[in-house]
C-alpha atoms as a PDB file:
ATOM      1  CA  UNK A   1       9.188 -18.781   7.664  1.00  0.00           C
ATOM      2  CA  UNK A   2       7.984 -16.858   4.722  1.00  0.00           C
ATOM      3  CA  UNK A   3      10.717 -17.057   1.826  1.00  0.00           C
ATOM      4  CA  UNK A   4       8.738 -15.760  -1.209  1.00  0.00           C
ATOM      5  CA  UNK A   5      10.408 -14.519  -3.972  1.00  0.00           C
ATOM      6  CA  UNK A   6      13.954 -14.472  -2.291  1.00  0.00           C
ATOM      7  CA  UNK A   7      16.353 -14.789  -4.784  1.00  0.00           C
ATOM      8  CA  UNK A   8      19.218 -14.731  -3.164  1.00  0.00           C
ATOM      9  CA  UNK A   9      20.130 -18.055  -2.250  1.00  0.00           C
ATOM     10  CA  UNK A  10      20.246 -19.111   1.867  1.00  0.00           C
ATOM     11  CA  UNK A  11      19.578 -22.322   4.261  1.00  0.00           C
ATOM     12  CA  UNK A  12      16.396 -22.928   5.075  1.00  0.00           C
ATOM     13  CA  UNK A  13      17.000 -25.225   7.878  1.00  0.00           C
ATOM     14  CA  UNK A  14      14.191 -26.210  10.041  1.00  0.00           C
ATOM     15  CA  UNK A  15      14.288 -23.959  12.109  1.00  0.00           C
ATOM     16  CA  UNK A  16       8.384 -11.264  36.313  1.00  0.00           C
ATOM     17  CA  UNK A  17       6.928  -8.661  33.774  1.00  0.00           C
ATOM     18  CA  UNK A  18       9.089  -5.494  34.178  1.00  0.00           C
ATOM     19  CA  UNK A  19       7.498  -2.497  35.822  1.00  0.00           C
ATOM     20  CA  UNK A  20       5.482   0.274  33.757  1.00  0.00           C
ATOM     21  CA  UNK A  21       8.167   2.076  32.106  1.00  0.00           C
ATOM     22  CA  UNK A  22       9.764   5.100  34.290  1.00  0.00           C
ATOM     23  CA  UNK A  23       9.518   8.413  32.817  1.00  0.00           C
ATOM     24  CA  UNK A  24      12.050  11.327  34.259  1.00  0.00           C
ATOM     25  CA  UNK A  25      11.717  14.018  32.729  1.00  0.00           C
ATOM     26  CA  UNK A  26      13.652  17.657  33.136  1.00  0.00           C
ATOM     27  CA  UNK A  27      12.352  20.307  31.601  1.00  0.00           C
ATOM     28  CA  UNK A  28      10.381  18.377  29.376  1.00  0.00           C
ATOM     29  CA  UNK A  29      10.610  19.642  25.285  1.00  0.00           C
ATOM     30  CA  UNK A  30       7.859  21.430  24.002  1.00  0.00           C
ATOM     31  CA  UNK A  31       6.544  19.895  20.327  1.00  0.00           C
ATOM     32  CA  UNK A  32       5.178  22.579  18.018  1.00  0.00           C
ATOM     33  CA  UNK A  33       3.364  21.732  14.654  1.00  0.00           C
ATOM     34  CA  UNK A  34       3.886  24.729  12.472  1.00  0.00           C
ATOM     35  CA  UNK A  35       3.650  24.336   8.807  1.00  0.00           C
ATOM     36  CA  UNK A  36       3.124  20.619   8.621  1.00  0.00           C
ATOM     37  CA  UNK A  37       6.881  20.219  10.214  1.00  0.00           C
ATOM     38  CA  UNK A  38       7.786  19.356  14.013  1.00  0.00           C
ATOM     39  CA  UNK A  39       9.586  21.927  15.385  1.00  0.00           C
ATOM     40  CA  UNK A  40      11.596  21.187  18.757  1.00  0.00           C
ATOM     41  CA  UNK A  41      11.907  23.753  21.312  1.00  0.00           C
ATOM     42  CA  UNK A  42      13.686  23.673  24.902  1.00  0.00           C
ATOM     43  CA  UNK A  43      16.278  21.134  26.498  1.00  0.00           C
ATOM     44  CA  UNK A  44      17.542  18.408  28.538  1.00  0.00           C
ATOM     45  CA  UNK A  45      15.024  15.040  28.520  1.00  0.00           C
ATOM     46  CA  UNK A  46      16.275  12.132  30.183  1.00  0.00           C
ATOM     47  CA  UNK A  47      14.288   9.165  30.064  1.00  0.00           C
ATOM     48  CA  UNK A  48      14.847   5.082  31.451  1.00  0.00           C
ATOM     49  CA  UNK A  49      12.840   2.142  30.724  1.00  0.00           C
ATOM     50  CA  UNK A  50      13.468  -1.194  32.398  1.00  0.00           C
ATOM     51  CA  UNK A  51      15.701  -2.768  34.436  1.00  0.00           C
ATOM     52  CA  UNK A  52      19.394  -4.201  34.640  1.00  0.00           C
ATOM     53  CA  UNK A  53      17.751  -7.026  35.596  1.00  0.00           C
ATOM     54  CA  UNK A  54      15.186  -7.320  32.821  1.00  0.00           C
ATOM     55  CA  UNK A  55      18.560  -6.789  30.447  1.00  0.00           C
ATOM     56  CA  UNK A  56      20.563  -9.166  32.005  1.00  0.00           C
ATOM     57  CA  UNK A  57      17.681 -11.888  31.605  1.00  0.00           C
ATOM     58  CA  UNK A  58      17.134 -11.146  27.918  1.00  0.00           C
ATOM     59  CA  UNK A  59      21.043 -10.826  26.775  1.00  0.00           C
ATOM     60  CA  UNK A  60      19.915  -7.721  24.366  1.00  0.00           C
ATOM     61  CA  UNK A  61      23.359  -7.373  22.046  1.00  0.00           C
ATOM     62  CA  UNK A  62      23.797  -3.574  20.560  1.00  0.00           C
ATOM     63  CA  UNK A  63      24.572  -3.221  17.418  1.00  0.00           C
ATOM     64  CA  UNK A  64      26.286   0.242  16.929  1.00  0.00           C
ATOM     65  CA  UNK A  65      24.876   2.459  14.102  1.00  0.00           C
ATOM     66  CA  UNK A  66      27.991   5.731  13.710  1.00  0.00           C
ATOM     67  CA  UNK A  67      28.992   8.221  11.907  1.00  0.00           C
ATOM     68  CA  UNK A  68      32.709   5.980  11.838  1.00  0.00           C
ATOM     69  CA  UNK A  69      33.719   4.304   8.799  1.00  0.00           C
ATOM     70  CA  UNK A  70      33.481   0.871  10.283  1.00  0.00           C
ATOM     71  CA  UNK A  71      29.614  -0.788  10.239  1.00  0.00           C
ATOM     72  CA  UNK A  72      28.362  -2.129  13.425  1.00  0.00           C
ATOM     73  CA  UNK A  73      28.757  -5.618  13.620  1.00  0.00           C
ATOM     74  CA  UNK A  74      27.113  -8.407  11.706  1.00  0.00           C
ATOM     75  CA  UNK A  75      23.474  -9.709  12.930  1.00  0.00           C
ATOM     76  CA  UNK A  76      24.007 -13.367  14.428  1.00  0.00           C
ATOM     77  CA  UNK A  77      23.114 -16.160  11.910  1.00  0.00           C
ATOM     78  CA  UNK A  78      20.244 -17.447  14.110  1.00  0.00           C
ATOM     79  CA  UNK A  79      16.206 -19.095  13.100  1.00  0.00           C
ATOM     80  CA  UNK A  80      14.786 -16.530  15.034  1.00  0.00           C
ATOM     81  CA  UNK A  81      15.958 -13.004  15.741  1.00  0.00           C
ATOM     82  CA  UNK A  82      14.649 -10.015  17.740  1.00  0.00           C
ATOM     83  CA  UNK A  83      15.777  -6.496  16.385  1.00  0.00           C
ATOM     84  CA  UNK A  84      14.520  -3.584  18.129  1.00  0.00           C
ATOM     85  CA  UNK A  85      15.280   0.045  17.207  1.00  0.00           C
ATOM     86  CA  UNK A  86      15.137   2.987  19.751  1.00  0.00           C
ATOM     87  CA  UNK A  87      13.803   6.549  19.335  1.00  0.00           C
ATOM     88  CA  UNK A  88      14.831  10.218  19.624  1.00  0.00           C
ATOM     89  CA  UNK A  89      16.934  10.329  22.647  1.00  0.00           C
ATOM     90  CA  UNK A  90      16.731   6.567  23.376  1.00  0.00           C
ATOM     91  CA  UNK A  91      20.565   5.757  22.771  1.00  0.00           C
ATOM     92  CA  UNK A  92      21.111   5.216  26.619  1.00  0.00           C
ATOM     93  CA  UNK A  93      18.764   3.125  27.207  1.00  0.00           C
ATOM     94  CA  UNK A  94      18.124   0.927  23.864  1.00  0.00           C
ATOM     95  CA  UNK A  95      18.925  -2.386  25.894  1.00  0.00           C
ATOM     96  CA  UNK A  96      16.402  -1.541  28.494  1.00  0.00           C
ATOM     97  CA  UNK A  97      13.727  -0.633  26.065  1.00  0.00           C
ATOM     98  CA  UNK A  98      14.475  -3.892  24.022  1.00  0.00           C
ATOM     99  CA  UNK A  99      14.063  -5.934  27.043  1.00  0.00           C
ATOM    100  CA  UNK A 100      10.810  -4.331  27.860  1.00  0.00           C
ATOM    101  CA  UNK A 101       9.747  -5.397  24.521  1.00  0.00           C
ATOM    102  CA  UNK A 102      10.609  -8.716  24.467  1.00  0.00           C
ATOM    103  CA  UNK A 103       9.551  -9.639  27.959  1.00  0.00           C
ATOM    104  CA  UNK A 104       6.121  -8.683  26.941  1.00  0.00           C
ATOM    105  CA  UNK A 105       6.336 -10.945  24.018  1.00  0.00           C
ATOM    106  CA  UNK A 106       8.133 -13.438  25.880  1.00  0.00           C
ATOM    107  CA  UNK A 107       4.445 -13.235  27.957  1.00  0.00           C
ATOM    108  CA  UNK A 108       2.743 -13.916  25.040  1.00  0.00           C
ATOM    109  CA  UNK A 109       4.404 -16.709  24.050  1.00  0.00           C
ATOM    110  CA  UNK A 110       7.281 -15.813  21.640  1.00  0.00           C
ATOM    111  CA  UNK A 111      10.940 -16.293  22.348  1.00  0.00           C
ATOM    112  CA  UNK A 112      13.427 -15.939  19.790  1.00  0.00           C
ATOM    113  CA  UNK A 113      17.571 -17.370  19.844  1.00  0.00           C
ATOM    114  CA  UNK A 114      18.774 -13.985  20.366  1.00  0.00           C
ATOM    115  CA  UNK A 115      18.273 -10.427  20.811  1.00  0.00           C
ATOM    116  CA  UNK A 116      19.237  -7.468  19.035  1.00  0.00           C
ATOM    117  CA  UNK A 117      19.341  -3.341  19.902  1.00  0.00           C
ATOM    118  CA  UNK A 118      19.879  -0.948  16.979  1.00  0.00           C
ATOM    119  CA  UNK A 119      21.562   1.829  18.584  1.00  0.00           C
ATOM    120  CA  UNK A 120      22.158   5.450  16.305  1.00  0.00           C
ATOM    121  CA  UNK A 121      22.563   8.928  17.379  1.00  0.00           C
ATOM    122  CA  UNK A 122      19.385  10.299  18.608  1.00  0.00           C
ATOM    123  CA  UNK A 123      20.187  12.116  21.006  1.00  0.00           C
ATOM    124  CA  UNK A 124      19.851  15.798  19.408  1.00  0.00           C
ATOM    125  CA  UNK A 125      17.847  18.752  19.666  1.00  0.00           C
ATOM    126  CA  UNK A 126      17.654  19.065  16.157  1.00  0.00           C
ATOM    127  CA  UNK A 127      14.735  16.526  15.841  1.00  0.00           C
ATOM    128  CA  UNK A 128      14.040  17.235  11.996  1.00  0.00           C
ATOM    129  CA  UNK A 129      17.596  16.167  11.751  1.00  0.00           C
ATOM    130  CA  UNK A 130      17.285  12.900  13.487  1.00  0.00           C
ATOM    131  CA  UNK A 131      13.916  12.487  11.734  1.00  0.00           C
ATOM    132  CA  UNK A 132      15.985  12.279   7.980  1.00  0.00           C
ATOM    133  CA  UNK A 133      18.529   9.945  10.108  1.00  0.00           C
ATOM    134  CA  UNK A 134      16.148   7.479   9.691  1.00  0.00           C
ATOM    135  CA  UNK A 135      16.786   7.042   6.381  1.00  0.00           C
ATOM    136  CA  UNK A 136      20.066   6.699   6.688  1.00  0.00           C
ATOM    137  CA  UNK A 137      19.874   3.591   9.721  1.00  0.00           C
ATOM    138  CA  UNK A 138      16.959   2.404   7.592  1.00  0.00           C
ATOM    139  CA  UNK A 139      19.493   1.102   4.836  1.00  0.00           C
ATOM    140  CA  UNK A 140      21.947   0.135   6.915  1.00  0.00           C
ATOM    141  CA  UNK A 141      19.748  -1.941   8.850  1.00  0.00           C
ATOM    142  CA  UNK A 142      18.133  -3.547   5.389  1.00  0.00           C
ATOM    143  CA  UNK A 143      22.078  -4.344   4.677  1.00  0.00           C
ATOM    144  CA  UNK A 144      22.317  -6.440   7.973  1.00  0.00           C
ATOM    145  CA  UNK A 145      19.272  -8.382   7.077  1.00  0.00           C
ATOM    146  CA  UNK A 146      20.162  -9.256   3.611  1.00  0.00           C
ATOM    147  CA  UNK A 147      23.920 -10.577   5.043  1.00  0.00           C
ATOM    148  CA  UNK A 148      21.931 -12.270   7.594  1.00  0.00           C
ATOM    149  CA  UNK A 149      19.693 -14.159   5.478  1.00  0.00           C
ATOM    150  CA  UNK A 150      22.353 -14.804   2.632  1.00  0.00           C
ATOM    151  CA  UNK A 151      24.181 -16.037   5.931  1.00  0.00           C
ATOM    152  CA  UNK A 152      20.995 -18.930   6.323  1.00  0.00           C
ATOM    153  CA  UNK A 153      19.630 -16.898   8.748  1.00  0.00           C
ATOM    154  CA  UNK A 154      15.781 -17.517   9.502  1.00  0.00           C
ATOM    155  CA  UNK A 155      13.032 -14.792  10.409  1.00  0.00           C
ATOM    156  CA  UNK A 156      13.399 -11.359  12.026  1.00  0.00           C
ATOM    157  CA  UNK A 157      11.089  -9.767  13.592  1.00  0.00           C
ATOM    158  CA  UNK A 158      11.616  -6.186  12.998  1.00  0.00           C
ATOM    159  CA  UNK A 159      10.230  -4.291  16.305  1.00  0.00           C
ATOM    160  CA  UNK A 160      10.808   0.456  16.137  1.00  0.00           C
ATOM    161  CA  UNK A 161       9.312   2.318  18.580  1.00  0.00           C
ATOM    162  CA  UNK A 162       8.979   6.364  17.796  1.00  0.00           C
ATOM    163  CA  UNK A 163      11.065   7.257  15.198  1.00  0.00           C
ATOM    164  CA  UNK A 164      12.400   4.153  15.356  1.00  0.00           C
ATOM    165  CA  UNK A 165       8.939   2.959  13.905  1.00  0.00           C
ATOM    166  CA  UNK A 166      10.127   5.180  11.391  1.00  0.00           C
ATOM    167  CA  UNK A 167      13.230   3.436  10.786  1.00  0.00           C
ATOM    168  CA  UNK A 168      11.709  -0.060  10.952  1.00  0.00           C
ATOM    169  CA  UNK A 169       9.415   0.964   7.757  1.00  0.00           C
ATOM    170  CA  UNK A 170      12.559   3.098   6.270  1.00  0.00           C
ATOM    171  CA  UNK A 171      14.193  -0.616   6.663  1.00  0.00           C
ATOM    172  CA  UNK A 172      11.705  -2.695   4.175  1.00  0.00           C
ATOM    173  CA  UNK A 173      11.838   0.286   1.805  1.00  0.00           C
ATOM    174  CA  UNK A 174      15.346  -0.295   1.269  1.00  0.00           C
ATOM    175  CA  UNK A 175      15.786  -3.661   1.020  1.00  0.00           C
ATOM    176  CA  UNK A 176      17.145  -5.356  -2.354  1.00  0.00           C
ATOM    177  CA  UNK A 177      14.272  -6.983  -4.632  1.00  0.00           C
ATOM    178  CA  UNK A 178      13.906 -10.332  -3.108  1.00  0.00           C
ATOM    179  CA  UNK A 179      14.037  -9.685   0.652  1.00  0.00           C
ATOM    180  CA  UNK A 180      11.967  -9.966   3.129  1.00  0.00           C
ATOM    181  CA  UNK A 181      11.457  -9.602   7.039  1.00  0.00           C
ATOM    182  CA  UNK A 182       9.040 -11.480   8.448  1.00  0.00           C
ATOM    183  CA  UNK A 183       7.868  -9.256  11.043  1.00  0.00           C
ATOM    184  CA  UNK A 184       7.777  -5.455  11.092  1.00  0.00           C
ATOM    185  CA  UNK A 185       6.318  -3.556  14.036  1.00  0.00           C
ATOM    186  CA  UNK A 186       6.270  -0.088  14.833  1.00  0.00           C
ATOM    187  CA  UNK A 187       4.976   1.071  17.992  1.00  0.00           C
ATOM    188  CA  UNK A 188       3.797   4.706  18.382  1.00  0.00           C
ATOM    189  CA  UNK A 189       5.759   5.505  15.342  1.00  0.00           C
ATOM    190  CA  UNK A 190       6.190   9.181  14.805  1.00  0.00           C
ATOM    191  CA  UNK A 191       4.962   9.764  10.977  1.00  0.00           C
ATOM    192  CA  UNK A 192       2.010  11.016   9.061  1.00  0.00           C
ATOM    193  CA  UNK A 193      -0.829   8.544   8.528  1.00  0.00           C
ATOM    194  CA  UNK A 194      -0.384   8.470   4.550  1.00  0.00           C
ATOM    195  CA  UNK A 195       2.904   7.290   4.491  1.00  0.00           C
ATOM    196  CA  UNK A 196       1.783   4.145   4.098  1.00  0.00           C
ATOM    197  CA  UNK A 197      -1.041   4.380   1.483  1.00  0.00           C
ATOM    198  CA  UNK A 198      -1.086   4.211  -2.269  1.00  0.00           C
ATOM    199  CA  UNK A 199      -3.582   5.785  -3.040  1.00  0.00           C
ATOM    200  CA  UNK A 200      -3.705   5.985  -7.287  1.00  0.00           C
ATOM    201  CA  UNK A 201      -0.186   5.769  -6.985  1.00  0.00           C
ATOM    202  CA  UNK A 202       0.201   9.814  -6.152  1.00  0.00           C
ATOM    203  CA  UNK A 203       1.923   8.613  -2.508  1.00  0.00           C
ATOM    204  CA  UNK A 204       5.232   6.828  -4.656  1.00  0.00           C
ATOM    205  CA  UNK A 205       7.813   8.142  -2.022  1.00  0.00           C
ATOM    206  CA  UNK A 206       5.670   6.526   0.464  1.00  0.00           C
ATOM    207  CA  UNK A 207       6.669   3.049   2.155  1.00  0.00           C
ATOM    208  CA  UNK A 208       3.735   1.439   0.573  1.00  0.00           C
ATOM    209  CA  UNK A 209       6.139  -0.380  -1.691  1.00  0.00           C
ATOM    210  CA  UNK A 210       8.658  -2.054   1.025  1.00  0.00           C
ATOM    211  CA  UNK A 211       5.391  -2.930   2.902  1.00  0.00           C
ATOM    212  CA  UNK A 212       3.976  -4.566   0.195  1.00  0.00           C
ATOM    213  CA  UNK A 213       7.111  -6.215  -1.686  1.00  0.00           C
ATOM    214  CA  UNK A 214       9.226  -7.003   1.246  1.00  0.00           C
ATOM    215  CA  UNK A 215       7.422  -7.629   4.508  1.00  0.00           C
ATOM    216  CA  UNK A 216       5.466 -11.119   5.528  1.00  0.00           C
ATOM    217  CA  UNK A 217       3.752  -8.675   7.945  1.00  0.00           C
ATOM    218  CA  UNK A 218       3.378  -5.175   9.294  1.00  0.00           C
ATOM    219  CA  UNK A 219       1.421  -4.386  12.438  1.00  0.00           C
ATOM    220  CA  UNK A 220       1.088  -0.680  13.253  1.00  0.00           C
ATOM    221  CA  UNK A 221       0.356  -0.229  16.935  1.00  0.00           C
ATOM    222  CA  UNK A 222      -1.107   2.854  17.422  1.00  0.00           C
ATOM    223  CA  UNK A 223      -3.238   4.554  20.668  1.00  0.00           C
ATOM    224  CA  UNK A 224      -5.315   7.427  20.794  1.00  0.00           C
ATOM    225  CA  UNK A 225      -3.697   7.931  24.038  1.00  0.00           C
ATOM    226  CA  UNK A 226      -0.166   8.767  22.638  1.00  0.00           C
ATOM    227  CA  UNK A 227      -0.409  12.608  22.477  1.00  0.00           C
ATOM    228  CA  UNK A 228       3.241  13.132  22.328  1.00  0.00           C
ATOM    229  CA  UNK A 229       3.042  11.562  18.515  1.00  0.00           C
ATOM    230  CA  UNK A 230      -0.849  13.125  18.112  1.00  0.00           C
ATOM    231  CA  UNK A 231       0.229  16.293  18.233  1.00  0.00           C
ATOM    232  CA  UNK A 232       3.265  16.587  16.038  1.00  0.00           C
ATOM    233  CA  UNK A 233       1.967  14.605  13.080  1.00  0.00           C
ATOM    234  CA  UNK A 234      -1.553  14.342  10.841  1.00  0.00           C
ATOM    235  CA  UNK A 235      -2.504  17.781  11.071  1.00  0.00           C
ATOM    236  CA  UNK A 236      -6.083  18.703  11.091  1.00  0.00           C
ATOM    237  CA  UNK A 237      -7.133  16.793   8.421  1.00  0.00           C
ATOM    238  CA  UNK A 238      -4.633  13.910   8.410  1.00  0.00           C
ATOM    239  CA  UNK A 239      -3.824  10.814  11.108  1.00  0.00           C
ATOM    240  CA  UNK A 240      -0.982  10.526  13.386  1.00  0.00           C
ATOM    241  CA  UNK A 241       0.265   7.063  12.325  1.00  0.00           C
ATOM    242  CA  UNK A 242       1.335   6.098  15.623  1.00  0.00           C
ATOM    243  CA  UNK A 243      -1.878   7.798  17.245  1.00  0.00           C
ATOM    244  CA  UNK A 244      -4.869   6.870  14.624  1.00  0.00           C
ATOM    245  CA  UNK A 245      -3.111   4.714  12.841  1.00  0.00           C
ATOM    246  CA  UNK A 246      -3.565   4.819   8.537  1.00  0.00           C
ATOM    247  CA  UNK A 247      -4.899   7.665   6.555  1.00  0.00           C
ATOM    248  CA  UNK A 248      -6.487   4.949   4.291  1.00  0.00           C
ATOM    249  CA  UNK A 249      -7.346   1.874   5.548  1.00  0.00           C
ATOM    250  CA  UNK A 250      -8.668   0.547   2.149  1.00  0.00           C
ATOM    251  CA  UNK A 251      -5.453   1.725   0.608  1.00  0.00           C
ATOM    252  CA  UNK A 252      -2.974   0.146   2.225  1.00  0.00           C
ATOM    253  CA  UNK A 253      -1.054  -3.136   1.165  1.00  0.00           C
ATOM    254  CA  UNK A 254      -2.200  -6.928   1.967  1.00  0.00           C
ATOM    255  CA  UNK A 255       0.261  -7.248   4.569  1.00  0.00           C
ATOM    256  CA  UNK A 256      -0.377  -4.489   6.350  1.00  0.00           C
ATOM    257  CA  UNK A 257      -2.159  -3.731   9.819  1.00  0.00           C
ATOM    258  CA  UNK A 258      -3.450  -1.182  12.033  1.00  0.00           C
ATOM    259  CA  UNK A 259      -3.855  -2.595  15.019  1.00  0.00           C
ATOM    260  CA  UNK A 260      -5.533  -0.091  17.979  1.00  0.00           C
ATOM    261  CA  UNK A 261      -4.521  -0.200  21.535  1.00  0.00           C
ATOM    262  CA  UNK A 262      -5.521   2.578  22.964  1.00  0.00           C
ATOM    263  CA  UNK A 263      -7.413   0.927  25.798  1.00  0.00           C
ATOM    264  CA  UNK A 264      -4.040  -0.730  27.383  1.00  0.00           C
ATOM    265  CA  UNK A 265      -1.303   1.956  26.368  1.00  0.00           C
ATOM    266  CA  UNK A 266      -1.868   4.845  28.060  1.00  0.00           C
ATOM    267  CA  UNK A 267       0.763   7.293  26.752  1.00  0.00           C
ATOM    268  CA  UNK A 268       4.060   7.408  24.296  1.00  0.00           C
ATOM    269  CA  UNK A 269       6.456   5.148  26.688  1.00  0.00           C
ATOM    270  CA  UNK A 270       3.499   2.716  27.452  1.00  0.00           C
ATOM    271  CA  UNK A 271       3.993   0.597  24.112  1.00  0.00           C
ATOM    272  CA  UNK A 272       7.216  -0.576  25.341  1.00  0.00           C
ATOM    273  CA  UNK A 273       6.362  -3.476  27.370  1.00  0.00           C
ATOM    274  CA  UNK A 274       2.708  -3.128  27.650  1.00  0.00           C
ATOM    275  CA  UNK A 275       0.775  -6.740  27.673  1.00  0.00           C
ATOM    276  CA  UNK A 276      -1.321  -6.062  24.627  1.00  0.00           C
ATOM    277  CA  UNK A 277       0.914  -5.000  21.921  1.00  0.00           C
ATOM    278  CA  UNK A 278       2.980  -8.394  23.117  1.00  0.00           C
ATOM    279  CA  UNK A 279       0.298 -10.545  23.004  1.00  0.00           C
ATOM    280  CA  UNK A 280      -1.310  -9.544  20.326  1.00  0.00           C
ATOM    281  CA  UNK A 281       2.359  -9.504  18.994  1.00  0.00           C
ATOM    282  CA  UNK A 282       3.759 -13.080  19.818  1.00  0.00           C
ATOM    283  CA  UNK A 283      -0.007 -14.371  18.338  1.00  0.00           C
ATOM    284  CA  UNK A 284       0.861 -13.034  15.237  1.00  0.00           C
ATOM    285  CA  UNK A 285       4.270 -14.434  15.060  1.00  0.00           C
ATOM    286  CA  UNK A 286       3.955 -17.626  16.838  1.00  0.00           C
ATOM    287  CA  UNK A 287       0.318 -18.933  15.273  1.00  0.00           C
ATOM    288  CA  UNK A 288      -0.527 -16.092  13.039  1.00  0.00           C
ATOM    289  CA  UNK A 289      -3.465 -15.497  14.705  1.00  0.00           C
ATOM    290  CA  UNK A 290      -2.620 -11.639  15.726  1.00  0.00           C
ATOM    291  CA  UNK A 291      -5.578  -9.385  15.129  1.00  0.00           C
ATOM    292  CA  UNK A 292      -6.835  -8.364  12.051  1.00  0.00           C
ATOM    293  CA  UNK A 293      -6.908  -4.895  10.702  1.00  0.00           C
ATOM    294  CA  UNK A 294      -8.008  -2.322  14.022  1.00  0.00           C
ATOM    295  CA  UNK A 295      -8.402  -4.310  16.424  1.00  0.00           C
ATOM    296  CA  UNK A 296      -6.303  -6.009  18.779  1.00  0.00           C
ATOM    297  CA  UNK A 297      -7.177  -8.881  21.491  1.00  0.00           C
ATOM    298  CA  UNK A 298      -9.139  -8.216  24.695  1.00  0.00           C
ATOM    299  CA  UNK A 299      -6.488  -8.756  27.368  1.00  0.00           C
ATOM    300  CA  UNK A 300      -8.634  -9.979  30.980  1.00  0.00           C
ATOM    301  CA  UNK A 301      13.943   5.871  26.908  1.00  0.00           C
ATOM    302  CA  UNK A 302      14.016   8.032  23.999  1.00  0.00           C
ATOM    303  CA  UNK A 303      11.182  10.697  23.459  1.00  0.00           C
ATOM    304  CA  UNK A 304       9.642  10.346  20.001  1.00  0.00           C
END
């Protein structure tokens, strides 16, 4: 477990693959760049990923993220924790995606003490509106992971997929000097490719700073294939971080990583429980061996 420059004192102590994920969709919603901004247009998406079974056998715990007064429950004081958050319109079925997840990296050879769903309200047609509600879960999240670890908690590893990849990176930007989580992965995540550069310093609202002062690792999974992200971010000039990955792969921090698999995920739902991305995934976690920057290993829900 990577504790550098925590200040704030905490214990140390030692410490069937589901099917491909099912996509219904009803009068699917029509993304529109115009402007530089994703516009949303149409209604009614449903989608479901998983199984009960596949939750049942992974236990995933929600941990409610309202508009209420009252904050969702504490994280459990554990050596190894899963956290996944959902995307746009992937309240319903956070558990199921989370289980997809960690089956894949239960594959690969990682299993943690417990596991963890962020759920928050995606479900809008107002999409630049959940889009800024990242923000928002982003610091409430980095609040349950500083209690955790002032708790003696061990390592999380921090898993988004869509805007939740959003949220995952929104996370380490808001976390008190000192922090860190271990593992940060966003899959497909729905942003523009420079958000994570620093490039002469001009990108300073970026999350180049959480990624380099409070992450042991970030691994960007990103496919070419995921034209659902591809066409709503990175313009013509720019990347789709979730598509191409970076804007500036000399630019980015030390403990970050693009990591390409566009050869096994074939589409926007196909990071969540796809082989590869767990693999590659539970390598980096369990022996640090995950690949380096843009390429991963050969291997023999909510919208956005």
């Amino acid at each position: 477990m990577s504790d550098t420059n925590r200040t704030n004192e905490r214990s140390n102590e030692p410490d069937e693959r589901t099917q491909p994920v099912d996509e219904t969709t009803t009068d699917r919603r029509t993304m529109l760049k115009a402007g530089g901004t994703a516009l949303a247009a149409g209604a009614g998406l449903t989608a479901s990923t998983g199984s009960a079974a596949a939750v049942s056998t992974f236990d995933v715990e929600v941990r409610e993220i309202d508009s209420g007064w009252s904050g969702p429950d504490p994280l459990p004081v554990v050596d190894e924790l899963f956290v996944f958050i959902h995307g746009w319109f992937g309240d319903s079925t956070v558990r199921s995606q989370a289980a997809d997840v960690a089956e894949a990296l239960e594959d690969g050879g990682y299993e943690p003490d417990e596991y963890i769903g962020i759920q928050w309200d995606a479900t809008t047609i107002n999409f630049i509106g959940a889009t800024a509600e990242t923000e928002n879960v982003g610091e409430i999240v980095a609040g349950l992971a500083e209690d955790f670890y002032d708790g003696g908690g061990g390592n999380i590893r921090l898993v988004g997929h869509s805007l939740g990849g959003r949220a995952v990176l929104e996370t380490i930007n808001a976390l008190e000097d000192g922090y860190e989580i271990e593992t940060v992965a966003p899959l497909g995540a729905a942003a523009n490719g420079d958000m994570v550069c620093d490039v002469d310093g001009t990108f300073a609202d970026s999350w180049y700073d959480g990624i380099a002062d409070n992450a042991g690792e970030v691994r960007n999974y990103h496919s070419e294939n995921d034209s659902t992200v591809g066409a709503a971010y990175g313009g013509l000039t720019g990347n789709a971080l979730g598509a191409d990955g970076s804007d500036c792969p000399d630019e980015v921090a030390d403990t970050y990583a693009d990591i390409d698999v566009t050869d096994s995920v074939g589409n926007h739902f196909a990071f969540l429980g796809d082989d590869l991305v767990g693999e590659d995934l539970a390598a980096a976690i369990v022996d640090g061996e995950g690949a380096d920057h843009g390429e991963a290993p050969e291997n023999g829900g909510g919208w956005w």
